[in-house]
Protein backbone atom coordinates (compact mmCIF):
# COMPACT_ATOMS: atom_id res chain seq x y z
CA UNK A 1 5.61 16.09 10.19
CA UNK A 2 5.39 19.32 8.01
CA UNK A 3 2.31 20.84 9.95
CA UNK A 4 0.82 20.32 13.13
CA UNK A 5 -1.09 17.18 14.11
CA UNK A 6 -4.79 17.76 15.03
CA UNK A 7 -6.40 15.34 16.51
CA UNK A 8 -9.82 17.15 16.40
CA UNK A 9 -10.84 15.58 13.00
CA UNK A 10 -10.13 11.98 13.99
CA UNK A 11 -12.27 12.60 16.83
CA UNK A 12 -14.98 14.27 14.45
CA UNK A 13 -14.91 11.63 12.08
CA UNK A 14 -15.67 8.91 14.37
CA UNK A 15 -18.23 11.02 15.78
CA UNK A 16 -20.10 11.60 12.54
CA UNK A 17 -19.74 8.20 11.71
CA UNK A 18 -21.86 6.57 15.08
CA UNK A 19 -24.06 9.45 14.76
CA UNK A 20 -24.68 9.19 10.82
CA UNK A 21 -25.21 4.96 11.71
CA UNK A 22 -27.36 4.99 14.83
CA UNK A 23 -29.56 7.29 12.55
CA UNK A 24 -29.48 5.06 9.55
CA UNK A 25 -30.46 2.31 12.08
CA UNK A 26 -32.90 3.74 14.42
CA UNK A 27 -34.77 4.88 10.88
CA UNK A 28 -34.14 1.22 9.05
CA UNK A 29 -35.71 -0.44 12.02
CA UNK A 30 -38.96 0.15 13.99
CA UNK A 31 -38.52 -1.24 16.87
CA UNK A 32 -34.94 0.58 17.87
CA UNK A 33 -31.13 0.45 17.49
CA UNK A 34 -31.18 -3.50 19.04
CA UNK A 35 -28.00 -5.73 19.12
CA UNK A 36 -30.59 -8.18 16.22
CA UNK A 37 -30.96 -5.24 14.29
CA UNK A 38 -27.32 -4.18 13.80
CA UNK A 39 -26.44 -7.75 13.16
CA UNK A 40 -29.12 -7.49 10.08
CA UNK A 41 -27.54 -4.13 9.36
CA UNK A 42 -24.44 -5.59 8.42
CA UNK A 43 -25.81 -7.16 5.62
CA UNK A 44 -28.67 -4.23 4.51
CA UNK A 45 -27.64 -2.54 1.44
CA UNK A 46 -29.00 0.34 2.83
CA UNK A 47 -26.65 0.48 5.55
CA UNK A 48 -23.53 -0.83 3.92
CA UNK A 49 -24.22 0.79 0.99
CA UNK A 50 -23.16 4.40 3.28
CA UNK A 51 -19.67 5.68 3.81
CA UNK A 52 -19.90 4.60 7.27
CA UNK A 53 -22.31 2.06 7.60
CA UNK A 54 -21.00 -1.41 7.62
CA UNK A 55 -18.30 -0.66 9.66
CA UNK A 56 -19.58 1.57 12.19
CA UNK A 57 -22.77 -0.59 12.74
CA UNK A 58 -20.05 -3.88 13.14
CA UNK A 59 -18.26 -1.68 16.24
CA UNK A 60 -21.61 -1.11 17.57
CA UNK A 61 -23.24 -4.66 17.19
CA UNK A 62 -19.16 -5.33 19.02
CA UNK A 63 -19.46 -3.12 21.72
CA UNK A 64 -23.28 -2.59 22.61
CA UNK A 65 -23.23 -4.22 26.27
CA UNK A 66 -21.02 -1.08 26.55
CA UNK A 67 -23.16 1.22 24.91
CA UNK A 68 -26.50 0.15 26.12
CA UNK A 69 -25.87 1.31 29.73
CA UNK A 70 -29.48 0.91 31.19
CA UNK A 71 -28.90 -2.48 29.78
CA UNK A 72 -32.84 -2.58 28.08
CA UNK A 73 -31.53 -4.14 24.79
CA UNK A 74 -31.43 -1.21 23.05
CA UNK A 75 -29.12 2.07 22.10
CA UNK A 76 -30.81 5.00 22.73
CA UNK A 77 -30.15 8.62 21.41
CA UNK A 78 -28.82 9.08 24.81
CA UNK A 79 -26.74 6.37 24.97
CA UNK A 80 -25.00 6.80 22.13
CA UNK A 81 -24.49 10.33 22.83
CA UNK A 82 -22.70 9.46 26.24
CA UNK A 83 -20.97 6.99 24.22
CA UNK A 84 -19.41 9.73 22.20
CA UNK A 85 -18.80 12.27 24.95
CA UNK A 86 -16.63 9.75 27.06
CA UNK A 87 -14.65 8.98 23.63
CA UNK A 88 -14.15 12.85 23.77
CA UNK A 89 -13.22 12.67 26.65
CA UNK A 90 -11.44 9.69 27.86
CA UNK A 91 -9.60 9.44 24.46
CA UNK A 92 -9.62 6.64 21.63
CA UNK A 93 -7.47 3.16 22.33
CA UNK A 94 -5.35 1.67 19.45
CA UNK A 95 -8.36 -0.87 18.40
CA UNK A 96 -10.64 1.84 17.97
CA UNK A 97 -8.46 4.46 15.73
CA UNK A 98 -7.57 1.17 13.84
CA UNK A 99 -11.38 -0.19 13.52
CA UNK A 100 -12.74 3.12 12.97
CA UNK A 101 -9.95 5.40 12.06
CA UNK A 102 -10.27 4.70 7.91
CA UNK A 103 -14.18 5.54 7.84
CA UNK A 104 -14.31 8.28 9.78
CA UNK A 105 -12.56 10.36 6.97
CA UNK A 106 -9.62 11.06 8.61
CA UNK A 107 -6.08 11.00 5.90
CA UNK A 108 -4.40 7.69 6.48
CA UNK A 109 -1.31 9.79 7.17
CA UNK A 110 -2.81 11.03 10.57
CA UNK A 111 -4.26 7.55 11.36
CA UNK A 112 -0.70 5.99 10.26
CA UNK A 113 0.79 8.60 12.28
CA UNK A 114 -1.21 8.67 15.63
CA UNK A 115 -0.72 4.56 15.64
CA UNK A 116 3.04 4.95 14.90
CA UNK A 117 3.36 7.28 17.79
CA UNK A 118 0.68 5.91 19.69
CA UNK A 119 2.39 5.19 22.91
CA UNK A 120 4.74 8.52 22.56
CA UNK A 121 1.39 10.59 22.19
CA UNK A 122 -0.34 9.07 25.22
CA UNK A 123 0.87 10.95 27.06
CA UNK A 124 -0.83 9.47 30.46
CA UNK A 125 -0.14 5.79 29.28
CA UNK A 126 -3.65 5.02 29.93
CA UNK A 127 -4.06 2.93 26.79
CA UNK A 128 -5.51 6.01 25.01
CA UNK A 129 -5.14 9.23 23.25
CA UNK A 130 -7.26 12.38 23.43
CA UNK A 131 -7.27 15.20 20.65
CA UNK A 132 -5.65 17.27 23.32
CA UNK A 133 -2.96 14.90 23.48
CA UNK A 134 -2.68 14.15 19.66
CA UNK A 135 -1.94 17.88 19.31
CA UNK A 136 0.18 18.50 22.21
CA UNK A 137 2.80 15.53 20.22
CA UNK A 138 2.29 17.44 17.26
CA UNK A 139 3.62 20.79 18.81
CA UNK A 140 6.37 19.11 20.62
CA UNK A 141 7.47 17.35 17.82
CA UNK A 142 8.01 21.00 15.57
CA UNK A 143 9.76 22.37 18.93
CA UNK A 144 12.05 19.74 19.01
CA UNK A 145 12.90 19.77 15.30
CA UNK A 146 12.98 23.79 15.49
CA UNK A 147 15.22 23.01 18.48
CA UNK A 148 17.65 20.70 16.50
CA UNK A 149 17.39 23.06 13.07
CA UNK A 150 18.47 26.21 15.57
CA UNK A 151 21.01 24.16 17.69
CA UNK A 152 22.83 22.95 13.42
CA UNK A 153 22.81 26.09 12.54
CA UNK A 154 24.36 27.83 15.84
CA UNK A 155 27.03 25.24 15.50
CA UNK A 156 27.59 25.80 11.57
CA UNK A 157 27.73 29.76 12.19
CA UNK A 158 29.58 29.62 15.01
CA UNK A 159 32.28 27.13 13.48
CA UNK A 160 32.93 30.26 10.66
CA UNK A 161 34.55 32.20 13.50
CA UNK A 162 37.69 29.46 13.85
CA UNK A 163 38.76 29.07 10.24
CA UNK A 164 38.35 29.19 6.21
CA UNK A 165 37.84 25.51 5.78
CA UNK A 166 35.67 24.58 9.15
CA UNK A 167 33.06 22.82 7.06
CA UNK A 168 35.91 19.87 6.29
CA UNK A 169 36.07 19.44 9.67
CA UNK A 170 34.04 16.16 10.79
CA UNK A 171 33.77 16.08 14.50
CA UNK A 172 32.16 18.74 16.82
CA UNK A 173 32.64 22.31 17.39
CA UNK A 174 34.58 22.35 20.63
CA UNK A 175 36.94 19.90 19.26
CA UNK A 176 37.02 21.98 16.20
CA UNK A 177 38.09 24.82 18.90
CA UNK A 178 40.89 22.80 20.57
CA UNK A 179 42.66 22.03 17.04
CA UNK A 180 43.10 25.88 16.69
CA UNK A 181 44.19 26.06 19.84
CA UNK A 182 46.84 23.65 19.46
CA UNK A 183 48.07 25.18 15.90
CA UNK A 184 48.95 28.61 17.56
């Protein structure tokens, strides 16, 4: 990892991406965002045809008993908007980086990343993983490495002190120590 990981545009790009398809729906069909109507969304030009369309509108159609929580057979605005918060909130699981991950815009090294990681970054182990917690890997990963870059080069500057020709030594410093030791 050169830079920090930020989790705040995975989370943005899914978000755009229900947002931009309930829209596209609720506009492409008269009678609401219904779980018929994203089924005949998957195969409207004018929905697939989007960046996020098809595949967005597939989760949907997948999930909307869980999105349609007054359970009338239809997403509201509302709905989908609580939807998104508790996503925000409660974090993204595997299947849902990996379904919607690629169309939300995000680099595939981030999504390739955060699934690599996945169970190092949840941080909780509750089968998800926030931005907050996407980020907080990201920082502890660069302390760690700054950790192991400044531990090396203690070692190889301290090692200078003992001798001319420490750096054809092989094994560790206090060893290192103990040889010269032993010569005097």
């Amino acid at each position: 990892m050169g830079k920090k990981l930020d989790g705040s545009s995975l989370f943005t790009g899914i978000n755009a991406g229900l947002t931009n398809s309930f829209s596209l729906i609720s506009n492409q069909y008269k009678d609401g965002v219904t779980l018929e109507n994203l089924n005949k969304a998957l195969t409207n030009t004018n929905v697939t045809n989007t960046a996020y369309g098809a595949t967005f509108a597939s989760y949907l159609s997948s999930n909307f008993n869980s999105v349609d929580t007054n359970k009338d057979g239809k997403i509201s605005a509302d709905e989908i908007q609580k939807f998104m918060n508790n996503i925000a909130t409660q974090g993204l699981t595997r299947e849902q980086i990996i379904s919607l991950g690629a169309s939300s815009g995000i680099t595939g090294s981030l999504q390739e990343t955060v699934l690599a990681h996945f169970d190092d970054i949840d941080a909780n182990h509750d089968g998800k993983v926030t931005s907050q917690e996407i980020s907080a890997y990201g920082v502890n990963s660069q302390v760690e490495k700054q950790r192991i870059a400044d531990r090396n080069r203690t070692i190889n500057n301290m090692s200078m002190f003992y001798s001319d020709d420490s750096d054809k030594y092989e094994g560790s410093l206090l060893d290192y120590r103990y040889m010269e030791d032993e010569k005097s």
